[in-house]
C-alpha atoms as a PDB file:
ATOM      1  CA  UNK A   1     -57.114 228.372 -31.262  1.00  0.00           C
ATOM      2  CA  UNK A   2     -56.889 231.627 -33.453  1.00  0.00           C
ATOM      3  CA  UNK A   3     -54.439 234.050 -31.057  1.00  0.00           C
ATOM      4  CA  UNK A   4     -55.190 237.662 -32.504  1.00  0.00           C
ATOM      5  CA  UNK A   5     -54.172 240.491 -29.823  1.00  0.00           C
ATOM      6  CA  UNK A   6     -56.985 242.713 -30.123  1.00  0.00           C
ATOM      7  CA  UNK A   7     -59.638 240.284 -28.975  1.00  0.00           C
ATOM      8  CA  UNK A   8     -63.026 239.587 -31.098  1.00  0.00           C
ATOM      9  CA  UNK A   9     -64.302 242.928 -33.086  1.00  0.00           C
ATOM     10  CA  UNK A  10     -67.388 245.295 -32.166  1.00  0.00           C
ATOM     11  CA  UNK A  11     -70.245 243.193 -33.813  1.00  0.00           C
ATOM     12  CA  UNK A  12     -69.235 239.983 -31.994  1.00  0.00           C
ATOM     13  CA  UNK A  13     -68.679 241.989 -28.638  1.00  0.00           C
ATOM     14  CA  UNK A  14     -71.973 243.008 -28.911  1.00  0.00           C
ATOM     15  CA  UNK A  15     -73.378 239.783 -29.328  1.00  0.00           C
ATOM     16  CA  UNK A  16     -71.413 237.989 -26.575  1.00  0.00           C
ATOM     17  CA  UNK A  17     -71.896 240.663 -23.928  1.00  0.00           C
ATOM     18  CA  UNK A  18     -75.727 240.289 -24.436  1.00  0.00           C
ATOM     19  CA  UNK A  19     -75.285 237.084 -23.539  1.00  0.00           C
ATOM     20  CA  UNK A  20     -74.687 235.960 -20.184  1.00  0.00           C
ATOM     21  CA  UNK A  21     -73.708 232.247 -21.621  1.00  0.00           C
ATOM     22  CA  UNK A  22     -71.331 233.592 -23.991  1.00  0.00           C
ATOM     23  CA  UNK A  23     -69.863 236.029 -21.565  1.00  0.00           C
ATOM     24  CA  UNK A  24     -68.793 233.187 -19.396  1.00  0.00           C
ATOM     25  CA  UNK A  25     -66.623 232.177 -22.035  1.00  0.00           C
ATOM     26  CA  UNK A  26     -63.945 235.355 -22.172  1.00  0.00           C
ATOM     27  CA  UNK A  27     -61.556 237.075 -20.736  1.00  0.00           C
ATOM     28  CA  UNK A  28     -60.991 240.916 -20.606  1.00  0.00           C
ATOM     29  CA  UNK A  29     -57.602 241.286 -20.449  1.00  0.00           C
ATOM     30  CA  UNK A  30     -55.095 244.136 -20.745  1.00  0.00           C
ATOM     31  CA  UNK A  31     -52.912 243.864 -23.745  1.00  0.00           C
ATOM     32  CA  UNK A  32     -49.852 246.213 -24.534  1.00  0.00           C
ATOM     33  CA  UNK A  33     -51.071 249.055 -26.084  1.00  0.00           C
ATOM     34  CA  UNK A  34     -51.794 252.703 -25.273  1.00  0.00           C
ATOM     35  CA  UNK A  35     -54.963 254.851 -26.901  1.00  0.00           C
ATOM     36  CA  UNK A  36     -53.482 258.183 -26.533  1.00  0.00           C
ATOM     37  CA  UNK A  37     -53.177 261.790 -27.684  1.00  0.00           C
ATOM     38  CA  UNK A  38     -50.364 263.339 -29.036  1.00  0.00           C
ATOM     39  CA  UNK A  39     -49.892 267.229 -27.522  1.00  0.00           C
ATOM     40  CA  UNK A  40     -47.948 269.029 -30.565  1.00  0.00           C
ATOM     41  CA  UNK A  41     -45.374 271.940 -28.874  1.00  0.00           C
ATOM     42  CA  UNK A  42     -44.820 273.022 -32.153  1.00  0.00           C
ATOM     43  CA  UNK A  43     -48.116 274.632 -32.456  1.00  0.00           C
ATOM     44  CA  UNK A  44     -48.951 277.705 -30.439  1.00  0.00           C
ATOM     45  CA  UNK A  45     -49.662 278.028 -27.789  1.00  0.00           C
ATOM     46  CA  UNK A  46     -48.797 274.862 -27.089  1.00  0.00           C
ATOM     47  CA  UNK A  47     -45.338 275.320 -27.392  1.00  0.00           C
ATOM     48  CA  UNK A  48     -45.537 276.813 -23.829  1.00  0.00           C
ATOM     49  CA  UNK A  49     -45.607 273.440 -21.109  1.00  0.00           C
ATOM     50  CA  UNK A  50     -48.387 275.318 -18.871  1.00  0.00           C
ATOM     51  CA  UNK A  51     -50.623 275.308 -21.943  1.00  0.00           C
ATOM     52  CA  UNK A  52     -50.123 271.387 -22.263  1.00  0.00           C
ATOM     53  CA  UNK A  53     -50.330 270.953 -18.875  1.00  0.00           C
ATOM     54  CA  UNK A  54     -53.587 272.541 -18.750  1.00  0.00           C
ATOM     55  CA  UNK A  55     -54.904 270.038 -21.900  1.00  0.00           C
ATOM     56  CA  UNK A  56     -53.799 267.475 -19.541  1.00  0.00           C
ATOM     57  CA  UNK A  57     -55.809 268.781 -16.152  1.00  0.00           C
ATOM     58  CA  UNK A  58     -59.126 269.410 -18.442  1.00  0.00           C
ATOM     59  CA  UNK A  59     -59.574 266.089 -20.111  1.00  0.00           C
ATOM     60  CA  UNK A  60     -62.402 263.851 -19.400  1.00  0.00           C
ATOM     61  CA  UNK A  61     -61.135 260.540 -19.207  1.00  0.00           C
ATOM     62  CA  UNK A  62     -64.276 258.865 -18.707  1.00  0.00           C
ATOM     63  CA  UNK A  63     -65.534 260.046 -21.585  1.00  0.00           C
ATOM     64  CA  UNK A  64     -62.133 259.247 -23.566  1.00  0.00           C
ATOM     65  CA  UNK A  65     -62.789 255.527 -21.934  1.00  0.00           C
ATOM     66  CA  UNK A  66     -66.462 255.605 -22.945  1.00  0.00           C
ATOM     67  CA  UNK A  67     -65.221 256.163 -26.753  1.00  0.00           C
ATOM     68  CA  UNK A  68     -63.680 252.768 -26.765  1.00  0.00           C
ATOM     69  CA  UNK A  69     -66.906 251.023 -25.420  1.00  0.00           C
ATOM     70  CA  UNK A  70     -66.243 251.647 -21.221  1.00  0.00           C
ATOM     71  CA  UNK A  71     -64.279 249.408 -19.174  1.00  0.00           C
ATOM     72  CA  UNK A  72     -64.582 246.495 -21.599  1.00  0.00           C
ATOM     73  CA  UNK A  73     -62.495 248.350 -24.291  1.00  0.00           C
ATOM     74  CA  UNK A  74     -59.649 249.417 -21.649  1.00  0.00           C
ATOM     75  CA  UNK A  75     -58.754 250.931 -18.416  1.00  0.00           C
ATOM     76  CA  UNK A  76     -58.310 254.425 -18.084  1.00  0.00           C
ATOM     77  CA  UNK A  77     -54.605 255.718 -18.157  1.00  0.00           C
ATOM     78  CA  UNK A  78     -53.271 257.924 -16.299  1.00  0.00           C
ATOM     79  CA  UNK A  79     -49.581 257.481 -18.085  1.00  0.00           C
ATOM     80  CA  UNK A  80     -47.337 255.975 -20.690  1.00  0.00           C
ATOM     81  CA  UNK A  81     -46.478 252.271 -20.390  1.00  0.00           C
ATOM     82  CA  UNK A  82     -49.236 250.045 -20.041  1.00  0.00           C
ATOM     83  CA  UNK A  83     -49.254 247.757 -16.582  1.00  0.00           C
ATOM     84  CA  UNK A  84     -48.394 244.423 -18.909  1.00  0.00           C
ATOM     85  CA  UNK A  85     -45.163 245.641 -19.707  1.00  0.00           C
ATOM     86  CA  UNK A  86     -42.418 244.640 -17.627  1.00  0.00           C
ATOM     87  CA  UNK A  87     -41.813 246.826 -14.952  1.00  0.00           C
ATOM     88  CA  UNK A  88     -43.850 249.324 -15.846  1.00  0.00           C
ATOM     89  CA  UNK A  89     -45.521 251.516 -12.733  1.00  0.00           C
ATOM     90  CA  UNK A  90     -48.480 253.379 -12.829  1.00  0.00           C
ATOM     91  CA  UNK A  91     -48.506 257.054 -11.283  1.00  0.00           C
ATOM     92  CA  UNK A  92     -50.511 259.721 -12.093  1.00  0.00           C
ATOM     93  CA  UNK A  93     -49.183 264.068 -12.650  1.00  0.00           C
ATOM     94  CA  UNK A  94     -52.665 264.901 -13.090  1.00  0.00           C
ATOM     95  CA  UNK A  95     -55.284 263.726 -10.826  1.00  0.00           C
ATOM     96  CA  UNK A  96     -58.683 264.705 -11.038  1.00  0.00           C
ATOM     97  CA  UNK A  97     -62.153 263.403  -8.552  1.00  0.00           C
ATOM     98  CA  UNK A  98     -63.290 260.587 -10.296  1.00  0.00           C
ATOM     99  CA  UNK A  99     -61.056 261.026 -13.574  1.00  0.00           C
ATOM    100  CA  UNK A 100     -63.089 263.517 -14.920  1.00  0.00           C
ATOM    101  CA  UNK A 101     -60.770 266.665 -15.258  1.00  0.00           C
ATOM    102  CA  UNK A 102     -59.866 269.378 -12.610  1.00  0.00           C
ATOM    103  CA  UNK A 103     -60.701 272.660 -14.691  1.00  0.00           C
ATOM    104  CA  UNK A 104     -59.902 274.968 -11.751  1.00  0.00           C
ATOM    105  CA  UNK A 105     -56.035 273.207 -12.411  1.00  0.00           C
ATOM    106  CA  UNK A 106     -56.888 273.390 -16.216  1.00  0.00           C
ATOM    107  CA  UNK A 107     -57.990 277.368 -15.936  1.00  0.00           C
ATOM    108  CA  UNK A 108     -54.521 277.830 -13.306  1.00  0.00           C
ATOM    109  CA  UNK A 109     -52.379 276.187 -16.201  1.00  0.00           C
ATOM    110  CA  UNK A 110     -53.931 278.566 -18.858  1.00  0.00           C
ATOM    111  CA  UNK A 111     -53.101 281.852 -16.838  1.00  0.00           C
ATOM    112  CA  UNK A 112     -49.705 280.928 -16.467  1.00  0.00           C
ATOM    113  CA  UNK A 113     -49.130 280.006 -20.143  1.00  0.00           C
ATOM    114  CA  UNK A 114     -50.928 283.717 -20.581  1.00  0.00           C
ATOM    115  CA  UNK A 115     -54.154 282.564 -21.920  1.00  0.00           C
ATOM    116  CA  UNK A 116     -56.692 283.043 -19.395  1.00  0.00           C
ATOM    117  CA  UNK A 117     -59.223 282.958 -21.368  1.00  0.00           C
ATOM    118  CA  UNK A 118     -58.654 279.403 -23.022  1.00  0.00           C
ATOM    119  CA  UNK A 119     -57.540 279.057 -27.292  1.00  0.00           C
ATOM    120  CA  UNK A 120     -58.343 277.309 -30.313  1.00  0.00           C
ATOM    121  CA  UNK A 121     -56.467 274.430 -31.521  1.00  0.00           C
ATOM    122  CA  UNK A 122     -57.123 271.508 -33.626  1.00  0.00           C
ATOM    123  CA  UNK A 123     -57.195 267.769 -33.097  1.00  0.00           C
ATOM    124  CA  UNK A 124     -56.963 264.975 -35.644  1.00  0.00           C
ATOM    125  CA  UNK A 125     -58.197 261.538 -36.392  1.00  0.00           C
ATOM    126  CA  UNK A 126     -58.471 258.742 -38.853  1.00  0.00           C
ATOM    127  CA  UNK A 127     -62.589 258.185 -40.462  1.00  0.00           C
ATOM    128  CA  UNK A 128     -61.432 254.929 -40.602  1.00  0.00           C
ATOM    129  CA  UNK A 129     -61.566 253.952 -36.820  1.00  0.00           C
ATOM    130  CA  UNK A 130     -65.233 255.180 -35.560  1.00  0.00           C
ATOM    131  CA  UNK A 131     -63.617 255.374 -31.791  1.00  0.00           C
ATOM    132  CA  UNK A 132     -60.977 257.966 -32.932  1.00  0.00           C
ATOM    133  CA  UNK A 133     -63.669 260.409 -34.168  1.00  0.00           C
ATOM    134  CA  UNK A 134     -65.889 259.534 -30.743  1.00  0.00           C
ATOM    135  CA  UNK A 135     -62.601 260.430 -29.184  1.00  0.00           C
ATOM    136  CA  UNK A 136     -62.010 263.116 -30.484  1.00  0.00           C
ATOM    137  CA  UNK A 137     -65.603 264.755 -29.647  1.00  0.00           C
ATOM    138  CA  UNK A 138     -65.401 264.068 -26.639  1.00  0.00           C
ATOM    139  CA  UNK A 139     -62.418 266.095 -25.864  1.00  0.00           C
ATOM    140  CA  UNK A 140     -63.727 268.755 -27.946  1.00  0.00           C
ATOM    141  CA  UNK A 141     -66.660 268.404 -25.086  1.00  0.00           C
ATOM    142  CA  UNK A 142     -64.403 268.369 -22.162  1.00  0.00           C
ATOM    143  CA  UNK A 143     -61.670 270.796 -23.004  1.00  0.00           C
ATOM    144  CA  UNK A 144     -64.453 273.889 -23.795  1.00  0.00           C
ATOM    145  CA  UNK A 145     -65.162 273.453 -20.381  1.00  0.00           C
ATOM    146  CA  UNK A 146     -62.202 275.053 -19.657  1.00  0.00           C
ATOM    147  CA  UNK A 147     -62.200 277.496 -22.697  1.00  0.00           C
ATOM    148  CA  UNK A 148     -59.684 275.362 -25.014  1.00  0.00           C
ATOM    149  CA  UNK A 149     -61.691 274.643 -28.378  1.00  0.00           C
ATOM    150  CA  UNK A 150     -60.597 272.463 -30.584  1.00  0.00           C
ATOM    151  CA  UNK A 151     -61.535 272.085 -34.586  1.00  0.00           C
ATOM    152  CA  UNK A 152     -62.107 267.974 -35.477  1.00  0.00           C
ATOM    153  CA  UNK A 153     -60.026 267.731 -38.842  1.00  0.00           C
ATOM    154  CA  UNK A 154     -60.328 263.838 -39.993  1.00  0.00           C
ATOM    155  CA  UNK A 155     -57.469 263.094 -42.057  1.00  0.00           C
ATOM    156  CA  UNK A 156     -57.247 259.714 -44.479  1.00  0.00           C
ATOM    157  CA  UNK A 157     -55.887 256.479 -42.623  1.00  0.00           C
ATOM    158  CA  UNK A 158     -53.363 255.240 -45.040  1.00  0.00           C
ATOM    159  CA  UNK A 159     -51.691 258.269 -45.023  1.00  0.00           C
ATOM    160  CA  UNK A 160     -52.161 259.482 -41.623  1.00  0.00           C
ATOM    161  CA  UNK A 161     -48.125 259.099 -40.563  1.00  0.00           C
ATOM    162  CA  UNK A 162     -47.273 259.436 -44.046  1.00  0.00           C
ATOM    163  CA  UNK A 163     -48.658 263.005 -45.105  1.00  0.00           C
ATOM    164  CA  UNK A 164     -50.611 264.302 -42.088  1.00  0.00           C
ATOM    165  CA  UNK A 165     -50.281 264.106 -38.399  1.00  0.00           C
ATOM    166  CA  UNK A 166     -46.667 262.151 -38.973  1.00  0.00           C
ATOM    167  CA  UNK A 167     -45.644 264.699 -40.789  1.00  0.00           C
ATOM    168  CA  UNK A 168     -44.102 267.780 -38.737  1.00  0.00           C
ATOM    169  CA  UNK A 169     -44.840 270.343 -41.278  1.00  0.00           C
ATOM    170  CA  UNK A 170     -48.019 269.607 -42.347  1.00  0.00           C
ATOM    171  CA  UNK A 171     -49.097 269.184 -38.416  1.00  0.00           C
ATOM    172  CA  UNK A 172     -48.138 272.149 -37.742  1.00  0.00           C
ATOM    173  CA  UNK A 173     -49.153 274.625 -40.649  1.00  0.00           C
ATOM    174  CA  UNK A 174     -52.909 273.378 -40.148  1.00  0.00           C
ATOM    175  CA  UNK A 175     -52.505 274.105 -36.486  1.00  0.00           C
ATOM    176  CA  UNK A 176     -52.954 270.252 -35.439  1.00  0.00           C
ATOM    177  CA  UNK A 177     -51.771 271.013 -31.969  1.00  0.00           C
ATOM    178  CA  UNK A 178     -54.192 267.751 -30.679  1.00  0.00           C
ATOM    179  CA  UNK A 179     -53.522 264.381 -32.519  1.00  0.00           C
ATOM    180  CA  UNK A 180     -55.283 261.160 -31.840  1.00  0.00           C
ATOM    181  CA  UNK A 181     -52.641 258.142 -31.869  1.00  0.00           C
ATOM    182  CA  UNK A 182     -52.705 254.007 -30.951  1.00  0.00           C
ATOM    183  CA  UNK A 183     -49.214 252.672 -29.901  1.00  0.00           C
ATOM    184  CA  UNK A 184     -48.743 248.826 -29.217  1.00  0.00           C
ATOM    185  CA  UNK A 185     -45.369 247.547 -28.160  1.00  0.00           C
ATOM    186  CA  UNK A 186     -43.344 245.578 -30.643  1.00  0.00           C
ATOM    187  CA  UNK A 187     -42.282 243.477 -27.757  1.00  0.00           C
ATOM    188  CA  UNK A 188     -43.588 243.794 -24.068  1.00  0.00           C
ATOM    189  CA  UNK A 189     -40.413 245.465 -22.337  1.00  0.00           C
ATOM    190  CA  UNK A 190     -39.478 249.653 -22.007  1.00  0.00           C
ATOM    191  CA  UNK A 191     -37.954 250.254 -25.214  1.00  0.00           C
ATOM    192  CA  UNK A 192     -40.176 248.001 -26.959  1.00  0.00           C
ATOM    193  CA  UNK A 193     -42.770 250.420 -26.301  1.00  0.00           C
ATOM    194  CA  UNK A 194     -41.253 253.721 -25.700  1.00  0.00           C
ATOM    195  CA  UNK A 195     -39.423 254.064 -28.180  1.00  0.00           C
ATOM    196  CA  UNK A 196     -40.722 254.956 -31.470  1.00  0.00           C
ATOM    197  CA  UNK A 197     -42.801 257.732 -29.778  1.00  0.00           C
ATOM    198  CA  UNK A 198     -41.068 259.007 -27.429  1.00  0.00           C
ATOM    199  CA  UNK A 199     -37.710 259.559 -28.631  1.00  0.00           C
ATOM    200  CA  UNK A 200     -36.940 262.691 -30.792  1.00  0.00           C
ATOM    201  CA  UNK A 201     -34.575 261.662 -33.117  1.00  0.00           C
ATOM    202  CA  UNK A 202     -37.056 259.309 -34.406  1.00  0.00           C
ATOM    203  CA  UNK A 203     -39.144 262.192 -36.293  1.00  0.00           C
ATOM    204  CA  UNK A 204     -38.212 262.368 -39.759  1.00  0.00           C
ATOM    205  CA  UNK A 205     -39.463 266.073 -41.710  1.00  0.00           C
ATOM    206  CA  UNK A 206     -40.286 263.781 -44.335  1.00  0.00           C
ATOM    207  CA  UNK A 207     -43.012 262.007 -42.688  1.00  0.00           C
ATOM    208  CA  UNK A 208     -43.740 258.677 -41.678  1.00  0.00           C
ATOM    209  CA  UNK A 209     -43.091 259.571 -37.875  1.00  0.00           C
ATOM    210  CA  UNK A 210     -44.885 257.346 -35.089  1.00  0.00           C
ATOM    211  CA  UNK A 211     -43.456 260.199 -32.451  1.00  0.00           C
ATOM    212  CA  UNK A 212     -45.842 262.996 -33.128  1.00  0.00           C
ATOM    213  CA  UNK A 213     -45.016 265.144 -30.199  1.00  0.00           C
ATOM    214  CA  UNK A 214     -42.472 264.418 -28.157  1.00  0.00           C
ATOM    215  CA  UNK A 215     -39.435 266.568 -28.735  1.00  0.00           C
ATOM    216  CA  UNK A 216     -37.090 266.715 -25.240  1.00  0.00           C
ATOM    217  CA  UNK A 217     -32.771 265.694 -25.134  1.00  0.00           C
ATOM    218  CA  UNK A 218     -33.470 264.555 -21.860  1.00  0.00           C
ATOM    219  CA  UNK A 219     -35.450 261.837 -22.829  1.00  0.00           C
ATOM    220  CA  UNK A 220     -33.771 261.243 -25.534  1.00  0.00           C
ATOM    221  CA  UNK A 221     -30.100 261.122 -23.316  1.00  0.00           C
ATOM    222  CA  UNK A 222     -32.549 258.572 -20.590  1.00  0.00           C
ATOM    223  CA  UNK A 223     -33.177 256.449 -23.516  1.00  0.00           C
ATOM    224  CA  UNK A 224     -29.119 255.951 -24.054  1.00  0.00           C
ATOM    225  CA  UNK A 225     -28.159 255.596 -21.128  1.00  0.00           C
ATOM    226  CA  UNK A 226     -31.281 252.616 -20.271  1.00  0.00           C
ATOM    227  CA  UNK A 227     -30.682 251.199 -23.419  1.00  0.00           C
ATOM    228  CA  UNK A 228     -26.944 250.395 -21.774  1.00  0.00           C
ATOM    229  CA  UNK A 229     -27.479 249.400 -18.801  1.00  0.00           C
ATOM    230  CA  UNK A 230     -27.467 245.634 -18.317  1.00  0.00           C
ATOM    231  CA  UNK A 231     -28.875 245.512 -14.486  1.00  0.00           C
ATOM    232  CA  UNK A 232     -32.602 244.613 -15.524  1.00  0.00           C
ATOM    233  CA  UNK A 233     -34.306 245.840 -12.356  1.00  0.00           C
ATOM    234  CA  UNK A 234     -32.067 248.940 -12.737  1.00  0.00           C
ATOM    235  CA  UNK A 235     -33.207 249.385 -16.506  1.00  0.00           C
ATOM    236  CA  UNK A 236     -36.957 248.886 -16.077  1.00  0.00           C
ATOM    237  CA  UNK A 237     -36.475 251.680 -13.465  1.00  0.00           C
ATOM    238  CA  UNK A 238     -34.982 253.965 -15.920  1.00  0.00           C
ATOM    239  CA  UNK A 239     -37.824 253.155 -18.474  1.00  0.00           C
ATOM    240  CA  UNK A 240     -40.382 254.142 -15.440  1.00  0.00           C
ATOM    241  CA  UNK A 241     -38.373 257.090 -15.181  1.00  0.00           C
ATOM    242  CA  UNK A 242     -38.692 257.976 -18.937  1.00  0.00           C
ATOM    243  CA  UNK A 243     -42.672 257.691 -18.901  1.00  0.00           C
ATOM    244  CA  UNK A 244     -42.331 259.967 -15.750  1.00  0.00           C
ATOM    245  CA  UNK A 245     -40.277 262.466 -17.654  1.00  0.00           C
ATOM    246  CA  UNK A 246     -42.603 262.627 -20.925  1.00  0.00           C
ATOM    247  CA  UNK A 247     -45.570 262.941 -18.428  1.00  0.00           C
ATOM    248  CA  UNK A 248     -44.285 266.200 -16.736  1.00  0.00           C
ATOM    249  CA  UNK A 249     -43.828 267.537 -20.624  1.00  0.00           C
ATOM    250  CA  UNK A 250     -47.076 267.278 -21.393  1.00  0.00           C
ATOM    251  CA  UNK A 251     -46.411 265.884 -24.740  1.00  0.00           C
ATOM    252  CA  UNK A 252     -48.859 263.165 -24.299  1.00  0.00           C
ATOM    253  CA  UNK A 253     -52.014 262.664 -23.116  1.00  0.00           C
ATOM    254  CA  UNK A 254     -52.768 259.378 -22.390  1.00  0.00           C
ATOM    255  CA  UNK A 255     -56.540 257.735 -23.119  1.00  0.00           C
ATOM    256  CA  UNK A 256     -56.798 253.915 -22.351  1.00  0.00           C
ATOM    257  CA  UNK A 257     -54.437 250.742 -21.781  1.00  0.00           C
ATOM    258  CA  UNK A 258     -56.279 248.638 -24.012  1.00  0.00           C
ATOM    259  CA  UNK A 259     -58.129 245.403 -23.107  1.00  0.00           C
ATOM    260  CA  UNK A 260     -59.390 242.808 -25.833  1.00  0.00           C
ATOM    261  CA  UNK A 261     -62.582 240.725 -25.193  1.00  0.00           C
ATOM    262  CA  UNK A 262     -61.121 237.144 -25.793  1.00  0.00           C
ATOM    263  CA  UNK A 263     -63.800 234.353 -26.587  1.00  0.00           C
ATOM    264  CA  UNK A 264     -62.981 230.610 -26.135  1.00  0.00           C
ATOM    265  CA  UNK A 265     -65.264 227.572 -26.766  1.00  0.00           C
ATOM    266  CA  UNK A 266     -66.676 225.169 -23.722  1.00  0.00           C
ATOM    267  CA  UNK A 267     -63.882 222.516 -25.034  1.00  0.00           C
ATOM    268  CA  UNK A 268     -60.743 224.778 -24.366  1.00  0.00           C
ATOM    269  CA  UNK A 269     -60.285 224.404 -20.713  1.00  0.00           C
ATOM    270  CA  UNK A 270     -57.164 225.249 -18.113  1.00  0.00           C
ATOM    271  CA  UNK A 271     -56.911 228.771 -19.955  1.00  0.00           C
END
């Protein structure tokens, strides 16, 4: 048995889900880790919530689930913490028929952040990972539906945190208001996950940052006072209540919860 967490990689998918023999032998399961986009308030006019929110109404997320390969690459999310984190709840600010974006919402939010007419923005990815640049297309298909238009600016993988996205003052003088992140929990509980992107005093100016977005007290004071509270039920409530909170910002807009596609031979059994 070789345990790797993201399950077997997109030539051997292929091969095994042509197969109706070898499909017998997986599993599709749900592992901890969010696909998601970070929504940059530094950047105008994103800096105003209604203009976040209305990134959040116009999003296809069956296309953004299609980028990872359909419902064998993930499930769609709809917020933060993925289901296989303890106590985590799934809820949804911004429901749309059949998860494919509610522009008349989307076109609302834009009037009320005083841009009727939609804007330009940017969104970022790494060449590297093939799904990040289908991901990013197709929100630059989904949100010009509502008149936001977004520029696709591919910046280098092993510098992505380091000297691009991750870094607040680069993001925000090349107007990289949209910026497509991964996020797996270090360990399967609240703060395990939350964390290092949602909590504000985690992003350096130097760079480096895994919080690209998220810039609130609140959440960062909800963080504290979880973080000390020994009750577990009571604490996994407070995490719920975190994801809630960074939800109604609009910092984030979440993509997939992540499923490998785990193979195992005939002769392991009881699995």
């Amino acid at each position: 048995v070789d345990i790797v967490g993201s399950g077997v990689q997109p030539a051997a998918q292929g091969k095994i889900l042509a197969d109706q023999a070898l499909k017998a032998q997986t599993d599709n399961a749900l592992v901890a880790r969010l696909n998601f986009v970070a929504i940059n308030g530094e950047v105008a006019p994103l800096d105003n919530i209604h203009c976040r929110k209305a990134v959040e109404y116009a999003a296809d997320r069956t296309g953004y689930q299609r980028a990872y390969g359909g419902a064998t690459g993930g499930d769609i999310a709809t917020n933060l913490m993925p289901p296989v984190i303890s106590g985590a709840q799934q809820f949804d600010l911004y429901p749309s028929p059949g998860n494919t974006g509610d522009l008349a919402k989307a076109k609302d939010e834009l009037t009320q952040c005083g841009q009727p007419n939609g804007f330009n923005t940017s969104i970022s990815y790494r060449p590297e990972r093939p799904k990040e640049k289908a991901t990013a297309e197709a929100l630059q298909q989904s949100l010009q539906r509502a008149g936001i238009n977004l520029e696709i600016k591919p910046y280098p993988q092993g510098d992505y945190f380091k000297l691009y996205a991750g870094k607040p003052d680069f993001a925000k003088a090349n107007n990289l208001g949209l910026m497509v992140h991964s996020w797996g929990a270090d360990w399967p509980d609240g703060y395990g996950f939350l964390a290092q992107i949602v909590d504000s005093r985690a992003i350096r100016a130097t760079g480096g940052n895994s919080n690209l977005s998220v810039r609130d007290p609140e959440v960062d004071a909800m963080l504290d006072k979880a973080v000390s509270t020994l009750d577990t039920p009571a604490r996994e409530q407070m995490w719920v209540d975190v994801d809630k909170k960074v939800m109604d910002d609009a910092f984030i807009l979440p993509g997939i919860w992540v499923k490998g596609l785990f193979f195992r031979p005939p002769n392991l059994t009881n699995v």
